[in-house]
Protein backbone atom coordinates (compact mmCIF):
# COMPACT_ATOMS: atom_id res chain seq x y z
CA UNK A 1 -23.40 -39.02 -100.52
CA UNK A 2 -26.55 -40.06 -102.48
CA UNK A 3 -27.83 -36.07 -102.11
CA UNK A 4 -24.31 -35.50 -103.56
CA UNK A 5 -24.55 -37.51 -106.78
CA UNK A 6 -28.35 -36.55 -107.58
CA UNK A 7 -27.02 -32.47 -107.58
CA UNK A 8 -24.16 -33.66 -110.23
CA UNK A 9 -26.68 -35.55 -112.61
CA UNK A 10 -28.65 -32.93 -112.25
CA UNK A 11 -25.84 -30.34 -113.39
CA UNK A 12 -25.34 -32.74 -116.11
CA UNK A 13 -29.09 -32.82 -117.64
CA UNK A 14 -29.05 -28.84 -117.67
CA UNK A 15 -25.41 -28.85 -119.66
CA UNK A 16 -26.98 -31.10 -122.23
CA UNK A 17 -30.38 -28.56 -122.54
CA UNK A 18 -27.71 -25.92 -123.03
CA UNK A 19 -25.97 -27.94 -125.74
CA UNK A 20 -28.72 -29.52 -127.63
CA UNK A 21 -29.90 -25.97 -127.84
CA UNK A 22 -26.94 -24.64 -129.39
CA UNK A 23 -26.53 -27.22 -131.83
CA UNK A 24 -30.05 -26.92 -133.02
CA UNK A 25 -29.99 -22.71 -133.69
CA UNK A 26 -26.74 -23.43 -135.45
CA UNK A 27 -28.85 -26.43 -137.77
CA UNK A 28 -31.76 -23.42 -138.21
CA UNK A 29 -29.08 -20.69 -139.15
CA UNK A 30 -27.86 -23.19 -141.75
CA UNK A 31 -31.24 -23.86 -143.17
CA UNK A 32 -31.76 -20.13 -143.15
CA UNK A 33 -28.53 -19.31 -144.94
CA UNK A 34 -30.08 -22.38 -147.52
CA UNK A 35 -33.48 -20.88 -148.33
CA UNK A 36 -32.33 -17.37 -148.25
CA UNK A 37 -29.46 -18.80 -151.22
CA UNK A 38 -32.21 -20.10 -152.75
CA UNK A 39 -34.76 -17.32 -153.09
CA UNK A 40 -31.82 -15.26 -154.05
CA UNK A 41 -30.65 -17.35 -156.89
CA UNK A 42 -34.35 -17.59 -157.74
CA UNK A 43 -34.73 -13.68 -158.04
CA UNK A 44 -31.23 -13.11 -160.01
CA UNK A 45 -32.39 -15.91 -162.06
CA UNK A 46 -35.71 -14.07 -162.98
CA UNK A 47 -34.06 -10.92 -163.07
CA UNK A 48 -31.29 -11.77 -165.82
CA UNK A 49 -33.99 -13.57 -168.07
CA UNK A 50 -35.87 -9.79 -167.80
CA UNK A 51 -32.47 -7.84 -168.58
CA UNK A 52 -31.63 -10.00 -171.31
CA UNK A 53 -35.72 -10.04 -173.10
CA UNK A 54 -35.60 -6.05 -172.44
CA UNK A 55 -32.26 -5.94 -174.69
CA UNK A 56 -32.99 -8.33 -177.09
CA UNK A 57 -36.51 -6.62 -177.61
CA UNK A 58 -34.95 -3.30 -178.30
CA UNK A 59 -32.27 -5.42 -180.73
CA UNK A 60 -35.48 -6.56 -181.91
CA UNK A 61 -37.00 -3.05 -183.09
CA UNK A 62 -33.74 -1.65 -184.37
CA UNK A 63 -33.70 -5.10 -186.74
CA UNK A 64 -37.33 -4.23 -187.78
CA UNK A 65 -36.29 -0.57 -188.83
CA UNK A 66 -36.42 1.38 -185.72
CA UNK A 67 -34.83 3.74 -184.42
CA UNK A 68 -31.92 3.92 -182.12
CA UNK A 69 -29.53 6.10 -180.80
CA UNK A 70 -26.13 6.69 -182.90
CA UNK A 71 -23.36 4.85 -182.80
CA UNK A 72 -19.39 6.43 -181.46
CA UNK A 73 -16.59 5.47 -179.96
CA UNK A 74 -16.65 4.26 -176.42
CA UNK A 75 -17.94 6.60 -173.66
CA UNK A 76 -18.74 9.80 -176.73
CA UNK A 77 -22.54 9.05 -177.25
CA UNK A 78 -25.55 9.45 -174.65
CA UNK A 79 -28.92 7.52 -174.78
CA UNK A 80 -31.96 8.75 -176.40
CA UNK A 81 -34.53 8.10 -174.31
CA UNK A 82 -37.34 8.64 -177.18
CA UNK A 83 -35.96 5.77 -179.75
CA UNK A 84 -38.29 3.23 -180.82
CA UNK A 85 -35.62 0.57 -179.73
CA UNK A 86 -35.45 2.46 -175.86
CA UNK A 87 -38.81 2.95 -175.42
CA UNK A 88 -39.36 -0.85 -176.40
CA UNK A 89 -36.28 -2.29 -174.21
CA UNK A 90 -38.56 0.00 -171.60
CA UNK A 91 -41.90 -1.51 -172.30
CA UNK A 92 -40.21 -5.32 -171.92
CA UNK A 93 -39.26 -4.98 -168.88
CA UNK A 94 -42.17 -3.49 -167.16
CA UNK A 95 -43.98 -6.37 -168.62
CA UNK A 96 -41.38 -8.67 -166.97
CA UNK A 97 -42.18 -6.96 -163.73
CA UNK A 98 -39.31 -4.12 -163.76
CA UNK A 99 -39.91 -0.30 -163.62
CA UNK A 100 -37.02 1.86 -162.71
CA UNK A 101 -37.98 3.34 -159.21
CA UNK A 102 -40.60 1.28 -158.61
CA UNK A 103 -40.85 -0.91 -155.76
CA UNK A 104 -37.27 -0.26 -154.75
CA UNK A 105 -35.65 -1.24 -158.37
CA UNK A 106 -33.35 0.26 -160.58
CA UNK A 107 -33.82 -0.51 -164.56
CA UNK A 108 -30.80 1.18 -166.47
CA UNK A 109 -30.70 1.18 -170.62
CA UNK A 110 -27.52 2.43 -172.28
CA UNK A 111 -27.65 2.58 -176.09
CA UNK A 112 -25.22 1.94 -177.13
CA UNK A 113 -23.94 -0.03 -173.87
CA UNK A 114 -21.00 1.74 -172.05
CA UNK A 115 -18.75 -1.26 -171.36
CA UNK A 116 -17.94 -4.46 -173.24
CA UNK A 117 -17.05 -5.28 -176.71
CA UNK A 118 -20.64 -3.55 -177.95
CA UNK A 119 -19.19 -0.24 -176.30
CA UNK A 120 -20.12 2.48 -178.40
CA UNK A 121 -22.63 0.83 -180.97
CA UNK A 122 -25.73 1.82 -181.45
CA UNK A 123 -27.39 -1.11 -182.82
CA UNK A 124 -26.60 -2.64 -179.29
CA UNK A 125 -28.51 -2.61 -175.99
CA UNK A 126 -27.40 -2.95 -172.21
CA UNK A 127 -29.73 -3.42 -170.04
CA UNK A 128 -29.10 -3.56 -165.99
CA UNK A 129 -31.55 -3.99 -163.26
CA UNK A 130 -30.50 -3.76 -159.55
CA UNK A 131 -32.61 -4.17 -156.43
CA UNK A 132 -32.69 -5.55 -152.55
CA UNK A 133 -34.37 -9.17 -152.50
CA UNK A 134 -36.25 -10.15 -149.44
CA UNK A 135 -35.25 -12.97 -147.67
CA UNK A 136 -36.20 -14.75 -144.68
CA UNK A 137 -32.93 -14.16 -142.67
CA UNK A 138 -31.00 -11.20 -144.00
CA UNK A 139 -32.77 -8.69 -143.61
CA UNK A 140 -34.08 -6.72 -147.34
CA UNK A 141 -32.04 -3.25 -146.18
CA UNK A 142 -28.84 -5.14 -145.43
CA UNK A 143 -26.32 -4.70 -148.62
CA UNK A 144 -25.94 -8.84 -148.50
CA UNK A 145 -29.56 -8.77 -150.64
CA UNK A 146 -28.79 -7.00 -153.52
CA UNK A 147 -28.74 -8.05 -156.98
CA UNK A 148 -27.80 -6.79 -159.80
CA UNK A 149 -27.66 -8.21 -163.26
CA UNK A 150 -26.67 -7.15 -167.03
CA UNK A 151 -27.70 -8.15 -170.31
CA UNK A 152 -27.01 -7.03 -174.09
CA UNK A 153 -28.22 -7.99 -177.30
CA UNK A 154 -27.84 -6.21 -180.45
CA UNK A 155 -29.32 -6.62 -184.13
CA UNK A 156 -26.58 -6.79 -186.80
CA UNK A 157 -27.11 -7.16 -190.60
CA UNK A 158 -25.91 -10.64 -191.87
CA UNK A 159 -24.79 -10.07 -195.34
CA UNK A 160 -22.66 -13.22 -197.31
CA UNK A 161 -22.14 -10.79 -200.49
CA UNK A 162 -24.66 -12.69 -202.55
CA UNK A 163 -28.52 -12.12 -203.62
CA UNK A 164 -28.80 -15.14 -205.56
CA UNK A 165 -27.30 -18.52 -204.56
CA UNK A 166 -27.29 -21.52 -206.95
CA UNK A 167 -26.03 -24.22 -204.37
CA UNK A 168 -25.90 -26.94 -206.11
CA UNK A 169 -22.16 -28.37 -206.50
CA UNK A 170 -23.25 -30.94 -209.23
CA UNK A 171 -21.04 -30.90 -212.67
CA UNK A 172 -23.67 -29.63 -214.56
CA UNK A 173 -27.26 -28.49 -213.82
CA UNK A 174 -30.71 -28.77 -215.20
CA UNK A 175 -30.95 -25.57 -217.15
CA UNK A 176 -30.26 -24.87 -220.93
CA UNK A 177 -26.80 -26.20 -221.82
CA UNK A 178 -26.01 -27.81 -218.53
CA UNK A 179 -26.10 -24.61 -216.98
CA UNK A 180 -27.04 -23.94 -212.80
CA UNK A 181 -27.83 -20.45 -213.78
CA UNK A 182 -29.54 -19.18 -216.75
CA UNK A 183 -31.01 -15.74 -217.73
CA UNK A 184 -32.59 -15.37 -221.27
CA UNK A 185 -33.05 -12.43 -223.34
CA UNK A 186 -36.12 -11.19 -222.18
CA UNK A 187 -35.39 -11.57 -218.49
CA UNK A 188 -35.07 -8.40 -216.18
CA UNK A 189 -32.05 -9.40 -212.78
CA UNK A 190 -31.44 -5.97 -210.71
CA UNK A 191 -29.50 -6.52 -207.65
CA UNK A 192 -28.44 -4.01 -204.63
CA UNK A 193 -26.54 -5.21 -201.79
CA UNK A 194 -25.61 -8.55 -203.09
CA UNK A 195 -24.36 -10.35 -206.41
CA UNK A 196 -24.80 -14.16 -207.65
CA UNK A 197 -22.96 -17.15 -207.05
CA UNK A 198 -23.11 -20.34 -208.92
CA UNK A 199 -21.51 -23.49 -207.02
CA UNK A 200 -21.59 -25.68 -210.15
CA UNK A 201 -18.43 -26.37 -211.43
CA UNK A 202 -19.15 -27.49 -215.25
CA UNK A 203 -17.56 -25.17 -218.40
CA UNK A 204 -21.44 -23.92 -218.63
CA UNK A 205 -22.14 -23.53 -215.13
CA UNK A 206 -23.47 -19.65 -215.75
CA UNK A 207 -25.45 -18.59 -218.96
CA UNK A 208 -26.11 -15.26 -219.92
CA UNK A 209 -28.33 -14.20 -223.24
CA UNK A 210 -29.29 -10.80 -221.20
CA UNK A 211 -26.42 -8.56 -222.58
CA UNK A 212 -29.11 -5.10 -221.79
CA UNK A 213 -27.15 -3.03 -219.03
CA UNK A 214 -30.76 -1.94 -217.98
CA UNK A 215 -32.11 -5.20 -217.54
CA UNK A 216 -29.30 -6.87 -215.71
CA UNK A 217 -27.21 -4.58 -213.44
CA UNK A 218 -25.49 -6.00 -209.96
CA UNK A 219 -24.67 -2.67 -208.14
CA UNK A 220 -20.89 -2.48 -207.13
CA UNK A 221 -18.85 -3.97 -205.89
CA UNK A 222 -20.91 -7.30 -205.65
CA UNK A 223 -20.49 -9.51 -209.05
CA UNK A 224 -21.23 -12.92 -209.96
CA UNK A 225 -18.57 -15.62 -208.57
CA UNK A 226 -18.87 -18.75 -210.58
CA UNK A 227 -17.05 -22.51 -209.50
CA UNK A 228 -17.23 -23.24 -213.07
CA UNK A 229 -17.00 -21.47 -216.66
CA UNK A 230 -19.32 -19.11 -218.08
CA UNK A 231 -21.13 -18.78 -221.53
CA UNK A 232 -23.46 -16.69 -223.19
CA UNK A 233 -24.03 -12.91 -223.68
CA UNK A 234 -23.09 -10.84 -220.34
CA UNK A 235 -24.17 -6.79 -220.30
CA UNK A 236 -20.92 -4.93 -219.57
CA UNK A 237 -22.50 -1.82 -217.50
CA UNK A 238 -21.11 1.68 -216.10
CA UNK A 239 -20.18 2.37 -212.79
CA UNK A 240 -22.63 1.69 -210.23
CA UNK A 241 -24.16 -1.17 -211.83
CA UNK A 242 -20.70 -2.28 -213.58
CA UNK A 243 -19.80 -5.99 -212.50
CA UNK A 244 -17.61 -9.05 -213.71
CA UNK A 245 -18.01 -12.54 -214.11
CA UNK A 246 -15.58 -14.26 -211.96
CA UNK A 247 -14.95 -18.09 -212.65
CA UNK A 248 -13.04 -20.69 -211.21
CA UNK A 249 -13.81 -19.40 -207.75
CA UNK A 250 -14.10 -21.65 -204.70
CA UNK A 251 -17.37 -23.09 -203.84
CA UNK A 252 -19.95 -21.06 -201.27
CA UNK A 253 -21.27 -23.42 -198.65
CA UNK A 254 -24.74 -23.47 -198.14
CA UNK A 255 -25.40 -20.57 -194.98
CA UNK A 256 -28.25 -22.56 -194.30
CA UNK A 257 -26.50 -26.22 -193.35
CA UNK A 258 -27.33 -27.18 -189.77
CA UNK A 259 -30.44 -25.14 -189.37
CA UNK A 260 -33.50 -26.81 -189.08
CA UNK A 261 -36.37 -26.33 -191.99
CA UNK A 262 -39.38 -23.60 -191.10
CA UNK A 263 -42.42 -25.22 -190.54
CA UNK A 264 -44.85 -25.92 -193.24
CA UNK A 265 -47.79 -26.71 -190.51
CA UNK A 266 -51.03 -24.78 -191.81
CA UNK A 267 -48.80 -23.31 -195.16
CA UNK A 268 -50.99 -24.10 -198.30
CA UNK A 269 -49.86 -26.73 -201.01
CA UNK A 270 -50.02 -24.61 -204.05
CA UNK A 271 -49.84 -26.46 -207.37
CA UNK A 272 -50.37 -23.06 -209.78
CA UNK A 273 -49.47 -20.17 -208.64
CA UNK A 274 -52.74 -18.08 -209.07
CA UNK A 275 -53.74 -20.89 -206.31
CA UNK A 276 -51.98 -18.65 -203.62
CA UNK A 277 -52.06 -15.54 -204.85
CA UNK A 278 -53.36 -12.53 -202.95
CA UNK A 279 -56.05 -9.74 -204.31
CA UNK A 280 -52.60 -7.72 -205.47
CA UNK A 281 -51.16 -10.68 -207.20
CA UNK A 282 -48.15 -11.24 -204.88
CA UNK A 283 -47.61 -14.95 -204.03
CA UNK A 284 -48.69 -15.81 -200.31
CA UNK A 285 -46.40 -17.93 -198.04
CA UNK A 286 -46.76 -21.57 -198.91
CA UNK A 287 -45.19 -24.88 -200.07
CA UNK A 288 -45.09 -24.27 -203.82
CA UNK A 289 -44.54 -27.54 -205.92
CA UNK A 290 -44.90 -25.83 -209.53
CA UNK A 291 -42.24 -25.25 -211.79
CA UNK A 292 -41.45 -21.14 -211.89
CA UNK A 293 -40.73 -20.22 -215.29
CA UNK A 294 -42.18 -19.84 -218.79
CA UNK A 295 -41.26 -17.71 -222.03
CA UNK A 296 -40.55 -14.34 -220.38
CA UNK A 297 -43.20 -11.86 -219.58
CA UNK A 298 -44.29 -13.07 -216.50
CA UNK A 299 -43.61 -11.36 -213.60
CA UNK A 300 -43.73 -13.11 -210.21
CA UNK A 301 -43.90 -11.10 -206.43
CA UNK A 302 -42.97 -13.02 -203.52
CA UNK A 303 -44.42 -12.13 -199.73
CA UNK A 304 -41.32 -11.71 -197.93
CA UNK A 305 -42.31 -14.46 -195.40
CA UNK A 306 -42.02 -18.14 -195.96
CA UNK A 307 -42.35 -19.57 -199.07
CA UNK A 308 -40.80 -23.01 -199.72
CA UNK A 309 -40.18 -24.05 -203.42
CA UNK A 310 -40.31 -27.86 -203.84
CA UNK A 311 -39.79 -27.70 -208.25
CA UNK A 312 -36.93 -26.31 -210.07
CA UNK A 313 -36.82 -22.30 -210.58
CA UNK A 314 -35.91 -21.27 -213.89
CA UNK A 315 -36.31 -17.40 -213.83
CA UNK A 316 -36.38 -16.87 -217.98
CA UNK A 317 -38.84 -14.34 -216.84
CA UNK A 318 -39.58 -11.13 -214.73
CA UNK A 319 -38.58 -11.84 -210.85
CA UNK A 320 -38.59 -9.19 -208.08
């Protein structure tokens, strides 16, 4: 009986080796499946921030001026694989670690993109980038390991209408007769792509002495929209140059509300402007506390970088 009983708790101790086993390869398949859900989110993480920098950099070069391929409806244009904005969507994402057939990855650029609102735009890139990720339980061949991510970014012109913005929704403003905007007789305004707009909403908001068609033209069909009244002389020019004075029109609010001021941090305080001027005469960036203005016959050149103003502008004289 005794021989009996130690055979049964022996049984018994080998059923609970069996078990304990079990239990513990099903805890080390679960921290497999874990790790292997982390290194993948890792590598789709690092691969979507490298689709999206490879668009946006050739968005990037087709802002600067670059070139890119042409734009048509959905599915009707091919890439151009020698574009400045290709080449440099290309050139990104080798940096980021991405060359198309390399190492077992696929790097895809469609401009424009071939699916998605963007379809069919050339100033738009799509950029995909597919590839196995190794893990440490499914094995790299196996289809459960590949990733595949997209990204697009595209560079579009943002254009309100208007070259010259007096904000300012005061009554009246600080120039001659109350006036927000004020051109004199010997001052030269030639605008392309944009007109004026004057927020104040006094009688004299807008004053014009400049009546020369040649020295004050706002190409069509941009004009000058004005809150308030105008006074003055205004030039009444032929077509393309031809514009109207349009008062009483709702105010413009500022495009720039909510963004945060550039940085001054190493910018020169310039109290003249010869102070920050370079060997060509044109005005450097900088945080320019002088009044801008005179008796006509100055002419003044910005940089087209930053260049805060922190005194009143009153162009009576030559500005480009």
């Amino acid at each position: 009986m005794n021989s009996l009983s130690r055979f049964l708790r022996r049984e018994q101790e080998g059923q609970a080796i069996v078990l304990i086993a079990l239990v513990l390869l099903v805890l080390f398949m679960f921290v497999g499946l874990a790790v292997d859900a982390g290194q993948l989110y890792s590598a789709r993480r690092t691969m979507q921030e490298a689709a999206d920098s490879a668009a946006y950099a050739g968005a990037v070069v087709v802002y600067q001026g670059g070139t890119h391929s042409p734009t048509g409806s959905c599915g009707s244009t091919t890439t151009s694989t020698t574009t400045d904005g290709y080449l440099a969507a290309v050139n990104d994402g080798t940096k980021n670690g991405f060359t198309d057939g390399v190492s077992g990855v696929a790097l895809t650029i469609n401009n424009p993109p071939t699916s998605g609102p963007y379809c069919g735009d050339g100033r738009y890139f799509e950029v995909t980038i597919q590839t196995n990720v190794r893990t440490s339980l499914v094995p790299a061949e196996s289809g459960l390991t590949t990733v595949r991510v997209r990204g697009v970014a595209g560079a579009e012109p943002l254009n309100n209408g208007y070259a010259i913005m007096a904000l300012d929704p005061a009554v009246n403003g600080p120039l001659p007769s109350g006036s927000a905007f004020y051109a004199d007789d010997t001052a030269y305004i030639n605008l392309t792509g944009g007109g004026i707009v004057v927020n104040a909403t006094g009688a004299n908001a807008a004053y014009s002495k400049q009546g020369n068609c040649s020295q004050f033209t706002v190409q069509s069909p941009y004009g000058v929209d004005i809150a308030g009244g105008k006074i003055g002389t205004w030039p009444s020019c032929p077509w393309p140059n031809n514009f109207t004075e349009n008062t009483t029109q709702p105010q413009v609010p500022d495009p720039f509300a909510g963004y945060p001021p550039p940085s001054t941090s190493g910018l020169p305080v310039c109290t003249t402007l010869s102070s920050c001027q370079d060997v060509n005469g044109y005005q450097n960036p900088g945080v320019y506390k002088v009044s801008i203005g005179g008796a006509g016959g100055t002419t003044v050149t910005a940089m087209t970088r930053r260049a805060l103003p922190r005194a009143p502008a009153a162009c009576s004289s030559t500005t480009r």
